[in-house]
PDB file of N, CA and C in Angstrom:
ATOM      1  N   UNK A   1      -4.525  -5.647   5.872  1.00  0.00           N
ATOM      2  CA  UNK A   1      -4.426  -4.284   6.372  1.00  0.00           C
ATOM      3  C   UNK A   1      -5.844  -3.807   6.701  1.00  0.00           C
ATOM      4  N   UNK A   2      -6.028  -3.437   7.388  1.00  0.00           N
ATOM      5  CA  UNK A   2      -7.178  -2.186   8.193  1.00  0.00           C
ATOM      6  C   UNK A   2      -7.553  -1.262   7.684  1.00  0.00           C
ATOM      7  N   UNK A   3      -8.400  -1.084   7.115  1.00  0.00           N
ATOM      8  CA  UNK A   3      -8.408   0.268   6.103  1.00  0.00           C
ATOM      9  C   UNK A   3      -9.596   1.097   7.289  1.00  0.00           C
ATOM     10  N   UNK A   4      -9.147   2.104   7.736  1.00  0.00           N
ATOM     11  CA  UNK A   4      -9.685   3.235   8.700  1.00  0.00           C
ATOM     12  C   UNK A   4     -10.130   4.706   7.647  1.00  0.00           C
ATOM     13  N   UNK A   5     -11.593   5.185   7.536  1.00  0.00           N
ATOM     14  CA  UNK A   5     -12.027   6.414   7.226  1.00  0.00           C
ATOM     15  C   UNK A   5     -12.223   7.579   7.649  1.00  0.00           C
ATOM     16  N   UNK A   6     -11.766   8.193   7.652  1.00  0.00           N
ATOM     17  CA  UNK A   6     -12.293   9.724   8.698  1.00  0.00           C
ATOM     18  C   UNK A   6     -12.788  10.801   7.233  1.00  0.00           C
ATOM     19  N   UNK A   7     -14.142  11.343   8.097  1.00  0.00           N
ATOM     20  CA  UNK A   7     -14.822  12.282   6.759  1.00  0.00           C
ATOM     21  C   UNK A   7     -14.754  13.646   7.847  1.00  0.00           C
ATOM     22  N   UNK A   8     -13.738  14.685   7.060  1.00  0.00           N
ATOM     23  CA  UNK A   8     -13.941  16.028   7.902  1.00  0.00           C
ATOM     24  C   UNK A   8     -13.108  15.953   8.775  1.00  0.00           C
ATOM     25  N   UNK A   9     -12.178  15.160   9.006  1.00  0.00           N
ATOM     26  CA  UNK A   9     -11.480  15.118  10.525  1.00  0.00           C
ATOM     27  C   UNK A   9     -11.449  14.549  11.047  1.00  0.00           C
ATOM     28  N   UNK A  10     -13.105  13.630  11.442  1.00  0.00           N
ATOM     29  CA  UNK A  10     -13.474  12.554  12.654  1.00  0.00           C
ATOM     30  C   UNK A  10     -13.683  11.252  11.844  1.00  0.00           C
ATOM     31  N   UNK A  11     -13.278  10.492  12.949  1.00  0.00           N
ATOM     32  CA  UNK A  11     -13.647   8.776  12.308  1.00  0.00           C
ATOM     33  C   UNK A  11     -15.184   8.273  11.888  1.00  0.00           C
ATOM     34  N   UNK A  12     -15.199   8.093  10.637  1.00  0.00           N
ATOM     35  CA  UNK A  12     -16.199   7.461  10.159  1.00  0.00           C
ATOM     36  C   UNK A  12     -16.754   5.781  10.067  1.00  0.00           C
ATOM     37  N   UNK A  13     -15.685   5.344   9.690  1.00  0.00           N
ATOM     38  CA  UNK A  13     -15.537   3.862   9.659  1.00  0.00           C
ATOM     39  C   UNK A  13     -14.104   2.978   9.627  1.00  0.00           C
ATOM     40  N   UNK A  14     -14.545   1.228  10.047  1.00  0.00           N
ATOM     41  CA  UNK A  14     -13.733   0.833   9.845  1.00  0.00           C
ATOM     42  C   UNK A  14     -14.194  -0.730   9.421  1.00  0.00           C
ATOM     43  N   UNK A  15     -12.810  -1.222   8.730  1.00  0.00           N
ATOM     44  CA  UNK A  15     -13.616  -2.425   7.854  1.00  0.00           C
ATOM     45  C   UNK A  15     -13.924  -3.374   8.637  1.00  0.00           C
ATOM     46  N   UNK A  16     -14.621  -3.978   8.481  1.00  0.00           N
ATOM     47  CA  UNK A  16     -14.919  -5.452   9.403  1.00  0.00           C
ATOM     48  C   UNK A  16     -14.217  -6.071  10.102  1.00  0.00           C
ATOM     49  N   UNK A  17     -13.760  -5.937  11.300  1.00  0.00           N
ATOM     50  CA  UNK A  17     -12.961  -6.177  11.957  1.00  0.00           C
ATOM     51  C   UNK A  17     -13.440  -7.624  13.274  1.00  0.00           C
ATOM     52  N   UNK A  18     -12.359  -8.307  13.318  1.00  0.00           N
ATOM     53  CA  UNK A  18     -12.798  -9.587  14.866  1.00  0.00           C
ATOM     54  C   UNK A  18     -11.923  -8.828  16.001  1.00  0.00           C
ATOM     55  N   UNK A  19     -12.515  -8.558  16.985  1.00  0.00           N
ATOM     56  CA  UNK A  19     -12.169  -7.671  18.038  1.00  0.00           C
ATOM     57  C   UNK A  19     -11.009  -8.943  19.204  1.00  0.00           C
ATOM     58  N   UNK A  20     -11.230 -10.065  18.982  1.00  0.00           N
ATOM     59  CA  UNK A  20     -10.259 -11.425  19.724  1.00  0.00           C
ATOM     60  C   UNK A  20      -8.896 -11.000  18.561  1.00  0.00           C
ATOM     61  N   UNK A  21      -9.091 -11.387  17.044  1.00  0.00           N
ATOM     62  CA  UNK A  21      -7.735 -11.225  16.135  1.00  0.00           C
ATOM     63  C   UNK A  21      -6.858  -9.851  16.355  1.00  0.00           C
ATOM     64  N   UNK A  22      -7.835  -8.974  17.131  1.00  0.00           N
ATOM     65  CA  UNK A  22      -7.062  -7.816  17.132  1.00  0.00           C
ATOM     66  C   UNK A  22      -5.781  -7.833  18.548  1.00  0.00           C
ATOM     67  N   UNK A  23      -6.776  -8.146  19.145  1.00  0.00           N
ATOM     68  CA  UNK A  23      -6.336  -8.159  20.577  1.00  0.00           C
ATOM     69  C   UNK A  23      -4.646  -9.396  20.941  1.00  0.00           C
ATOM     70  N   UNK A  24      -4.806 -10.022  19.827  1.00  0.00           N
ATOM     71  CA  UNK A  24      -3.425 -11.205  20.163  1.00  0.00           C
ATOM     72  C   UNK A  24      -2.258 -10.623  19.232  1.00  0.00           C
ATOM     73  N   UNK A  25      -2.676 -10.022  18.198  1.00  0.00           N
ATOM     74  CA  UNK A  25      -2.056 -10.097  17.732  1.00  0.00           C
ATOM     75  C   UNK A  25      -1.424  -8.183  17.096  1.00  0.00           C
ATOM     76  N   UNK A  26      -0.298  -7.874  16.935  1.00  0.00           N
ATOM     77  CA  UNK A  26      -0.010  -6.798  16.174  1.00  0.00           C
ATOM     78  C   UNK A  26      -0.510  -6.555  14.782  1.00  0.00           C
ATOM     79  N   UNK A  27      -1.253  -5.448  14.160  1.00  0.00           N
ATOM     80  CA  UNK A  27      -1.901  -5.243  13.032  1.00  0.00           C
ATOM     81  C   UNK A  27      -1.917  -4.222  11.872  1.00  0.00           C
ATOM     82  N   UNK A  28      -1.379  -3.504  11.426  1.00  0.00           N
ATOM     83  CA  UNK A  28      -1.291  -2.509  10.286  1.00  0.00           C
ATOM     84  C   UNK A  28      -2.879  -2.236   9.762  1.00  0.00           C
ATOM     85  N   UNK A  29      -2.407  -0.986  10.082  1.00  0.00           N
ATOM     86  CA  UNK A  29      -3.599   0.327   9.642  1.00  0.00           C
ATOM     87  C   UNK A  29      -3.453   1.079   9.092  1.00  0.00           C
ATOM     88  N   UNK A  30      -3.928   1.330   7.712  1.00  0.00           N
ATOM     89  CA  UNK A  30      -4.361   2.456   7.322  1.00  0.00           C
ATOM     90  C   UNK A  30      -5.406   3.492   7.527  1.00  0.00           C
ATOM     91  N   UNK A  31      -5.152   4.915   7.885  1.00  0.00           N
ATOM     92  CA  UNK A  31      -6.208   5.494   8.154  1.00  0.00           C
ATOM     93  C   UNK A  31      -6.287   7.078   6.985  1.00  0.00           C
ATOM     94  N   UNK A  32      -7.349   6.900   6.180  1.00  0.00           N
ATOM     95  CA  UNK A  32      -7.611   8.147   5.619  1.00  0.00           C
ATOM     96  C   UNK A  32      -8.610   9.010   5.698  1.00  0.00           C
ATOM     97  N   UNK A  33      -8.484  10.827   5.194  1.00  0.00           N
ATOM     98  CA  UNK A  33      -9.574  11.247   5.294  1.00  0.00           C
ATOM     99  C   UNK A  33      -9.853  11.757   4.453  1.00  0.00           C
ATOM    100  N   UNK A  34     -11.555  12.446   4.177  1.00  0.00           N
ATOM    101  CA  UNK A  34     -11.641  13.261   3.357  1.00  0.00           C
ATOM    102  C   UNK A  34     -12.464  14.389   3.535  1.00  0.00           C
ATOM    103  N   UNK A  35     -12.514  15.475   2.556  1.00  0.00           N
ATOM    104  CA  UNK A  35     -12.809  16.367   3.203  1.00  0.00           C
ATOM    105  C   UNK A  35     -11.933  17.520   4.111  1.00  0.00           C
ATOM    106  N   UNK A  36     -12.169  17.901   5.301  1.00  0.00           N
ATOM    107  CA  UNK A  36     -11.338  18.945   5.974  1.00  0.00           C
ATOM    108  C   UNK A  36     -10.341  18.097   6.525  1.00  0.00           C
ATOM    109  N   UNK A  37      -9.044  18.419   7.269  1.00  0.00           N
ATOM    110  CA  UNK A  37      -8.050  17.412   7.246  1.00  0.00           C
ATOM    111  C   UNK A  37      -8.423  17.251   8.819  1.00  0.00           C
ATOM    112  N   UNK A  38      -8.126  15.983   9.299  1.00  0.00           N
ATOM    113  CA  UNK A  38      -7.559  15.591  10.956  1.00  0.00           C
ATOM    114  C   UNK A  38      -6.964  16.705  11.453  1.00  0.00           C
ATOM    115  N   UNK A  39      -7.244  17.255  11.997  1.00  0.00           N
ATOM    116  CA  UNK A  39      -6.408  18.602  12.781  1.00  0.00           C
ATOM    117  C   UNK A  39      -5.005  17.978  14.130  1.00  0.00           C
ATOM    118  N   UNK A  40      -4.303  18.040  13.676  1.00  0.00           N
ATOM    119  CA  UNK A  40      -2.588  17.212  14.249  1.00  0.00           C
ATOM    120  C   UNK A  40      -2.069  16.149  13.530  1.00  0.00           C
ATOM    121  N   UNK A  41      -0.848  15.885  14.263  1.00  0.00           N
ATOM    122  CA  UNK A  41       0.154  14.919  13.964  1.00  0.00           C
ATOM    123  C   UNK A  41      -0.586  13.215  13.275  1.00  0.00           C
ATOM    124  N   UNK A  42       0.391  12.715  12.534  1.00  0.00           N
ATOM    125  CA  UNK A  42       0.098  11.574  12.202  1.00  0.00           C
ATOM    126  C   UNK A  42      -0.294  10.889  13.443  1.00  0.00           C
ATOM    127  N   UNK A  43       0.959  10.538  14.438  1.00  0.00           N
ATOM    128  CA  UNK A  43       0.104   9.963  15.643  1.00  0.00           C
ATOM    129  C   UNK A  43      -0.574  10.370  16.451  1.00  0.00           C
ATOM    130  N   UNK A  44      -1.193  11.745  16.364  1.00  0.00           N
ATOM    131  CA  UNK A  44      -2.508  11.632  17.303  1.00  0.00           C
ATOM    132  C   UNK A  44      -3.953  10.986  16.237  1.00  0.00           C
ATOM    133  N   UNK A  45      -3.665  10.975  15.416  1.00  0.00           N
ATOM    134  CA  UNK A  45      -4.458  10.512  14.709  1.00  0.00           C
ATOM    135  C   UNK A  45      -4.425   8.985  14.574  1.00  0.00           C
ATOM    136  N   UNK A  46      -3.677   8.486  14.605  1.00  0.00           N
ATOM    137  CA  UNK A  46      -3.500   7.042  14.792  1.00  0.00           C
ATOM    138  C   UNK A  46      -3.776   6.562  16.041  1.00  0.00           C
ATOM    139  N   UNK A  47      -3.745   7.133  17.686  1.00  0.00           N
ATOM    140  CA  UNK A  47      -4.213   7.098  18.323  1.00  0.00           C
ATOM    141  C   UNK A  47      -5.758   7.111  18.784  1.00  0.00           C
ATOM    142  N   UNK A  48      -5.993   8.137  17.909  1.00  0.00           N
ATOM    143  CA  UNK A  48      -7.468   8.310  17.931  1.00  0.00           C
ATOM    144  C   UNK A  48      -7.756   7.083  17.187  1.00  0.00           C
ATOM    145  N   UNK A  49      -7.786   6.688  16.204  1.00  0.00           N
ATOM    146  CA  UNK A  49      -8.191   5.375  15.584  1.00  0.00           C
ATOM    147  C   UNK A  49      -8.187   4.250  16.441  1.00  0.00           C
ATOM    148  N   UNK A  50      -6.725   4.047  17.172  1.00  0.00           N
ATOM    149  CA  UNK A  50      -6.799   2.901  18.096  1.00  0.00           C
ATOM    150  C   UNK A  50      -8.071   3.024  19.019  1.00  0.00           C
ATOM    151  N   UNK A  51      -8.176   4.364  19.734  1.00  0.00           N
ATOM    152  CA  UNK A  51      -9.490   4.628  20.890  1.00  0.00           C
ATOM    153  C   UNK A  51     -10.680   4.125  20.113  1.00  0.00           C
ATOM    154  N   UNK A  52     -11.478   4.239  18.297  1.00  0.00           N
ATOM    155  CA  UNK A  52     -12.275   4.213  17.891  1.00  0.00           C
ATOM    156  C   UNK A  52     -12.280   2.609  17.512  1.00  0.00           C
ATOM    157  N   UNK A  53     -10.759   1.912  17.701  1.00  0.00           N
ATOM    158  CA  UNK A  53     -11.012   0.670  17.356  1.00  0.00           C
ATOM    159  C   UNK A  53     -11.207  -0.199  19.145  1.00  0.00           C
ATOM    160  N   UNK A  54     -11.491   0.732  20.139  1.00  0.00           N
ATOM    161  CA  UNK A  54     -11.228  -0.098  21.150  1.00  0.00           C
ATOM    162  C   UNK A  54     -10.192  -0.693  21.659  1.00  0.00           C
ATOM    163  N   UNK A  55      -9.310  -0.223  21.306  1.00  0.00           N
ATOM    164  CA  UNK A  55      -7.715  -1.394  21.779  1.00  0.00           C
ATOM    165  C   UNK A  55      -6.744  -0.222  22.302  1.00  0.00           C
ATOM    166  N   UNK A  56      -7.081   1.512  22.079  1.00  0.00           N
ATOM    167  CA  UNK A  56      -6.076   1.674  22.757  1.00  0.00           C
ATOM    168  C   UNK A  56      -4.810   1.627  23.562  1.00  0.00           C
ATOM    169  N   UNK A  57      -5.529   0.885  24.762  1.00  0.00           N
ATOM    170  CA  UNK A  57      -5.047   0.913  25.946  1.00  0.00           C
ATOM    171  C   UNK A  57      -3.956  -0.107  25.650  1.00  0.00           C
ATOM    172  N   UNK A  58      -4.299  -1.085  25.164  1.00  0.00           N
ATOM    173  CA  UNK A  58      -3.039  -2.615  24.560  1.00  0.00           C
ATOM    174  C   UNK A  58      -2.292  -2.413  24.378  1.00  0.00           C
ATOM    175  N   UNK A  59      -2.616  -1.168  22.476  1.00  0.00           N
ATOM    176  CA  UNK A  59      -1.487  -1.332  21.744  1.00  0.00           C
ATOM    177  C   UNK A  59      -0.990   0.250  21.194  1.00  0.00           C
ATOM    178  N   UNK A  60       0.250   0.431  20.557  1.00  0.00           N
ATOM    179  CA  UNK A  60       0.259   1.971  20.714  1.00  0.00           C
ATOM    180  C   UNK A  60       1.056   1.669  18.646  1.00  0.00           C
ATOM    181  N   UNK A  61       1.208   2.973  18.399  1.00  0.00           N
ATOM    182  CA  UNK A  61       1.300   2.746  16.755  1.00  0.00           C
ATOM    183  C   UNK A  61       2.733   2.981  16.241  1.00  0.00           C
ATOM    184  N   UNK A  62       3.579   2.644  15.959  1.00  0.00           N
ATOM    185  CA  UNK A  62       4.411   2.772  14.983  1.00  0.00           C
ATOM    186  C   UNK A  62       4.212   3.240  13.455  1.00  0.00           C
ATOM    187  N   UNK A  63       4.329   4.475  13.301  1.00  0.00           N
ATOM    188  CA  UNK A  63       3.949   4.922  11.833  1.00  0.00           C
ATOM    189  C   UNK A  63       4.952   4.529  11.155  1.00  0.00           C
ATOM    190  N   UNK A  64       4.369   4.521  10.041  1.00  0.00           N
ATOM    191  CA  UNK A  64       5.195   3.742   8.591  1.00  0.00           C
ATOM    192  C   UNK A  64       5.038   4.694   7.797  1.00  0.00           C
ATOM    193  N   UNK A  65       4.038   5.491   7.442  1.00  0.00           N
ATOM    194  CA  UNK A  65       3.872   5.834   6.515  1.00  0.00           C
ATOM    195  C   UNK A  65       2.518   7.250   6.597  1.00  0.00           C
ATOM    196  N   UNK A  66       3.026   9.108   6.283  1.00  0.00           N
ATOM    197  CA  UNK A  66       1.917   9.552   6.392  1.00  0.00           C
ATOM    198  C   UNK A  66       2.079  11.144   5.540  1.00  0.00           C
ATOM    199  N   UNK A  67       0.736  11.181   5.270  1.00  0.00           N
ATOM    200  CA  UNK A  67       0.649  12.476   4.874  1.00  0.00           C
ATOM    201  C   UNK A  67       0.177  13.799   5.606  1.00  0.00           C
ATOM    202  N   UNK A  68       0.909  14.980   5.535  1.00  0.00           N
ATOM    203  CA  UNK A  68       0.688  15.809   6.657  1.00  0.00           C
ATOM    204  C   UNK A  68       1.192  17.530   6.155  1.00  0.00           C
ATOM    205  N   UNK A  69       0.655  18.252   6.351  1.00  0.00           N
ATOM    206  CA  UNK A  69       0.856  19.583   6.958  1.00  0.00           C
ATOM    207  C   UNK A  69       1.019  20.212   7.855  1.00  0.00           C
ATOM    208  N   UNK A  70       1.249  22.001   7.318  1.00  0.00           N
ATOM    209  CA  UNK A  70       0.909  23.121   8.497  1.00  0.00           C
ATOM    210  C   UNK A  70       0.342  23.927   7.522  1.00  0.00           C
ATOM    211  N   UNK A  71      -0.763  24.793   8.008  1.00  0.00           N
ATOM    212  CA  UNK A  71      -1.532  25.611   7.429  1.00  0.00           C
ATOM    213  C   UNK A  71      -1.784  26.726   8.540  1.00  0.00           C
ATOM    214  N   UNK A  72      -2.546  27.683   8.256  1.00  0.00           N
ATOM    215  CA  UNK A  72      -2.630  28.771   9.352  1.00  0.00           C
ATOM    216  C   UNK A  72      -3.098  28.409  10.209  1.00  0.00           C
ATOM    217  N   UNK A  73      -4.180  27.066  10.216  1.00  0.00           N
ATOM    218  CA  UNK A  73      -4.932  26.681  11.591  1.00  0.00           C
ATOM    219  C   UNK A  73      -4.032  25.602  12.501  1.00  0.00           C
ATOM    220  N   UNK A  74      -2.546  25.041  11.650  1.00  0.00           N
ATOM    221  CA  UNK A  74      -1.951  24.431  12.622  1.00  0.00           C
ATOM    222  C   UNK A  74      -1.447  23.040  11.940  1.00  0.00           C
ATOM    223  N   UNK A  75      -1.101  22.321  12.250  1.00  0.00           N
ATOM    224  CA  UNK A  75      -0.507  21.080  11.963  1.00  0.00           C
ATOM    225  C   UNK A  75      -1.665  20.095  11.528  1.00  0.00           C
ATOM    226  N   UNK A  76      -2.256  19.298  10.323  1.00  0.00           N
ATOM    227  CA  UNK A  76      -2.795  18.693   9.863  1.00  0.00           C
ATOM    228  C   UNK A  76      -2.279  17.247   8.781  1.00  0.00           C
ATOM    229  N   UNK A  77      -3.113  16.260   9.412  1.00  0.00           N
ATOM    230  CA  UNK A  77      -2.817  14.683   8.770  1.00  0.00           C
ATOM    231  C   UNK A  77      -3.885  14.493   7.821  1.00  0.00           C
ATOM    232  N   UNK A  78      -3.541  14.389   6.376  1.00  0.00           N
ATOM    233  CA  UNK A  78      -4.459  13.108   5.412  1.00  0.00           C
ATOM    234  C   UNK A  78      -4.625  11.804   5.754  1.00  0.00           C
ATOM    235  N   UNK A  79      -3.411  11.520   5.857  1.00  0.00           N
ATOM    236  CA  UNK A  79      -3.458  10.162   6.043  1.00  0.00           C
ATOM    237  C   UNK A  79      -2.042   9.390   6.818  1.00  0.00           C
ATOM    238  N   UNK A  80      -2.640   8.233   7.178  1.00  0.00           N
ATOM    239  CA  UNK A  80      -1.142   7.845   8.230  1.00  0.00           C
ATOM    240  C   UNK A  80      -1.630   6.402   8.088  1.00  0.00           C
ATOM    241  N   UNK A  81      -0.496   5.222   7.823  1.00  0.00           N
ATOM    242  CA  UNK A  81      -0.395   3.969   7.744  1.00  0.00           C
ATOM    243  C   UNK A  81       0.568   4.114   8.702  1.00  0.00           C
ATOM    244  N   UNK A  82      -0.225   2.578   9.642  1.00  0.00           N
ATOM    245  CA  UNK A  82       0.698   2.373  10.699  1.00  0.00           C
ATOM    246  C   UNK A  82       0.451   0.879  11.543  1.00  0.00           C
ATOM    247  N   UNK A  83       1.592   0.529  12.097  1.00  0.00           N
ATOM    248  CA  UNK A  83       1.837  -0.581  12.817  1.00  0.00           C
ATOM    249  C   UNK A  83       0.943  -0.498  14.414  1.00  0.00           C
ATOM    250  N   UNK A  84      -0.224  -1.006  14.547  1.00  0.00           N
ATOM    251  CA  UNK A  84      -0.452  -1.510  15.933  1.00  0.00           C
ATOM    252  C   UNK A  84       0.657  -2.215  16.760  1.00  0.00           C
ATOM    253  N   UNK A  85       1.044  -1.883  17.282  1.00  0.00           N
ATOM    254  CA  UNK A  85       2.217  -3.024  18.218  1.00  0.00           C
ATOM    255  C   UNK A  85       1.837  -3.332  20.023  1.00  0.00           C
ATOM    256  N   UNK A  86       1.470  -4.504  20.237  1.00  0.00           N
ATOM    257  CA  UNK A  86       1.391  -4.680  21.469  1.00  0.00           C
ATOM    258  C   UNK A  86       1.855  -3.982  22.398  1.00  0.00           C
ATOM    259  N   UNK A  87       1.145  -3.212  23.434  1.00  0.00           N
ATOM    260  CA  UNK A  87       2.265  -2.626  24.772  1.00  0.00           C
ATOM    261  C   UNK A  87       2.276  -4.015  25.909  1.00  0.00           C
ATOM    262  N   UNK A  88       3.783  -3.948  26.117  1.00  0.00           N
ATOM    263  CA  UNK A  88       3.469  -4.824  26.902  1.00  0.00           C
ATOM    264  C   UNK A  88       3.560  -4.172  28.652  1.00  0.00           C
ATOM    265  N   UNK A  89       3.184  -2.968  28.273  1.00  0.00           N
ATOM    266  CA  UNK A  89       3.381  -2.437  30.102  1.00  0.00           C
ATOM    267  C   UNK A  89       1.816  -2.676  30.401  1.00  0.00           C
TER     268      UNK A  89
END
């Protein structure tokens, strides 16, 4: 699994990753934060991760698994585990 960081909202890090293993194959991610929350949905946030892992455009996410709110400023994600899955368009 992929373990993805966001501090405050925005992406901080991600673990050591081979950018070829990513690309063939479908991959599970975890992404957490800390601090102020991701401001939206589990999958825009999982999206954003894909853009920060470079693969966007490939592959799109199947969530499995996430933590989330609404607060006065709006819809907010802790955290979201999720399936990379190949696009094949």
């Amino acid at each position: 699994m992929l373990k993805i960081e966001y501090l405050n909202g925005r992406f901080l890090s991600a673990d050591e990753l081979n950018s070829d293993g990513l690309r063939q194959n479908g991959f599970v991610c975890e992404a957490t934060n800390e601090g102020f929350p991701f401001r939206g949905t589990p999958t825009k946030m999982a999206n954003d991760a894909l853009v920060h892992l470079g693969v966007y455009s490939e592959f799109f996410p199947i969530i499995i698994y996430s933590k989330e709110g609404i607060d006065d400023k709006g819809r907010y994600t802790t955290s979201v585990t999720f399936e990379a899955v190949k696009n094949l368009f």
